[in-house]
Protein backbone atom coordinates (compact mmCIF):
# COMPACT_ATOMS: atom_id res chain seq x y z
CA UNK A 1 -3.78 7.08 -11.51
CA UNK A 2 -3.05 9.32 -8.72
CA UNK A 3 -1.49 7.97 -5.84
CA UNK A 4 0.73 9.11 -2.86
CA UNK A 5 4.10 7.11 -2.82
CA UNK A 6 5.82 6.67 0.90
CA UNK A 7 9.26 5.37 1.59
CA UNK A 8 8.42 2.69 3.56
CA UNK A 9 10.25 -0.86 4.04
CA UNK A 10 9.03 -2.70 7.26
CA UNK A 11 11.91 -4.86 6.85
CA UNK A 12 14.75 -2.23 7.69
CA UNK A 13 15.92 -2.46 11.00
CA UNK A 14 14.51 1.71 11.73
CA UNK A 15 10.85 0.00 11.33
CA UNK A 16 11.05 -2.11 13.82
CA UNK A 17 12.55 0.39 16.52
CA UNK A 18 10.48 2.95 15.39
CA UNK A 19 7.38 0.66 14.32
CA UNK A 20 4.55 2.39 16.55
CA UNK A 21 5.59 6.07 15.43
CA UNK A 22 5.38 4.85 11.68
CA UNK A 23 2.13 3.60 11.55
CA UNK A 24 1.03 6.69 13.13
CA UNK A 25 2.68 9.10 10.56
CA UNK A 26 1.05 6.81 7.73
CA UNK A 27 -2.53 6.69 9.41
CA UNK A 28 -2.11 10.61 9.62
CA UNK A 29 -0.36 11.80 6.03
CA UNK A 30 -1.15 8.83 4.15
CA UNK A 31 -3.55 6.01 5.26
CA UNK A 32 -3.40 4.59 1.77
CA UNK A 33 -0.02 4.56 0.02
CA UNK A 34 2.17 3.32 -2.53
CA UNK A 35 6.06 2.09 -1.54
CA UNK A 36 8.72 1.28 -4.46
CA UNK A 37 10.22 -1.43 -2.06
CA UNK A 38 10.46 -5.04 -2.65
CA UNK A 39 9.05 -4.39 -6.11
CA UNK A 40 6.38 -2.13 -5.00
CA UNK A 41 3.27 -2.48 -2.79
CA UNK A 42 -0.05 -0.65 -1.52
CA UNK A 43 0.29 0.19 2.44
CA UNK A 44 -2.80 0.42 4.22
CA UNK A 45 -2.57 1.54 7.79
CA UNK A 46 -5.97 2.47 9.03
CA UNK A 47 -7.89 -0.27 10.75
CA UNK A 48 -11.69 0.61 8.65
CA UNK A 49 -8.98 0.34 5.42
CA UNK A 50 -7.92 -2.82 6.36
CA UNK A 51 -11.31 -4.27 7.28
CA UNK A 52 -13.38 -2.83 3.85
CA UNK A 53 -10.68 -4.73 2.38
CA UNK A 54 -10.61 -7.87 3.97
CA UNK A 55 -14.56 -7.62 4.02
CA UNK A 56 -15.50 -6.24 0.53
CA UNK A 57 -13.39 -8.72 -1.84
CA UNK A 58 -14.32 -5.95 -4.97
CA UNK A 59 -12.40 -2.80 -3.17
CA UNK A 60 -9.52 -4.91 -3.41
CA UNK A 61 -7.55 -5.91 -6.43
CA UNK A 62 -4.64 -8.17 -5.43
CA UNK A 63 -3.28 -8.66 -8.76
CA UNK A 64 0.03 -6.33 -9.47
CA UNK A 65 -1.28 -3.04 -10.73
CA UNK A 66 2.14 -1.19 -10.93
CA UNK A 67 5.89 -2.06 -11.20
CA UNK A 68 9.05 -1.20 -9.23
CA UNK A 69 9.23 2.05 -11.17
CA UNK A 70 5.19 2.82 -10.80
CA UNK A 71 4.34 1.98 -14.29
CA UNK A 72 0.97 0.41 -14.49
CA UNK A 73 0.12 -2.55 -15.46
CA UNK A 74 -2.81 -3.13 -17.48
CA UNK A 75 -6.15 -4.91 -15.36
CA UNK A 76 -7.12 -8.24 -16.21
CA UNK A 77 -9.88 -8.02 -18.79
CA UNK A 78 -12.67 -8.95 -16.10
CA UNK A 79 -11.64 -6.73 -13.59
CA UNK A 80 -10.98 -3.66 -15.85
C-alpha cells in the first residue's frame, strides 16, 4: 500500500505552539497521512475526511493495519 508518511507527534511541545500552522501544512501536502509515532497512526486533517469517517463506519478500519516500522499487518478475515 501506498501511503504518505509525515513526522507528526501532537504531543511534542512544537505542536502545541505551532498547532494552527500544522494542521494547515497537513490539510495542504497531506490531508491523509501516516506518522511512525507512538507506534504509528493515520492523521486525518481535513474536516469532509473526518466526517466520511465518522459517518461511513466501512471507509474506516480501526483495527492496526501497520506497525511502528510500517509493516502491514494482515486484515481480519471479514474485513479483507
Amino acid at each position: 500500500m501506498s501511503r504518505q508518511t509525515v513526522d507528526f507527534d501532537h504531543h511534542h511541545p512544537n505542536h502545541v505552539i505551532n498547532a494552527v500552522e500544522t494542521y494547515q501544512r497537513l490539510r495542504s501536502e497531506a490531508s491523509v497521512a501516516w506518522t511512525p509515532h507512538h507506534g504509528g497512526f493515520w492523521v486525518v486533517s481535513r474536516y469532509a475526511d473526518v466526517m466520511r469517517l465518522t459517518t461511513e463506519p466501512e471507509a474506516f478500519l480501526s483495527t492496526k493495519t501497520y506497525d511502528a516500522d510500517g509493516d502491514p499487518h494482515p486484515r481480519p478475515r471479514a474485513l479483507a
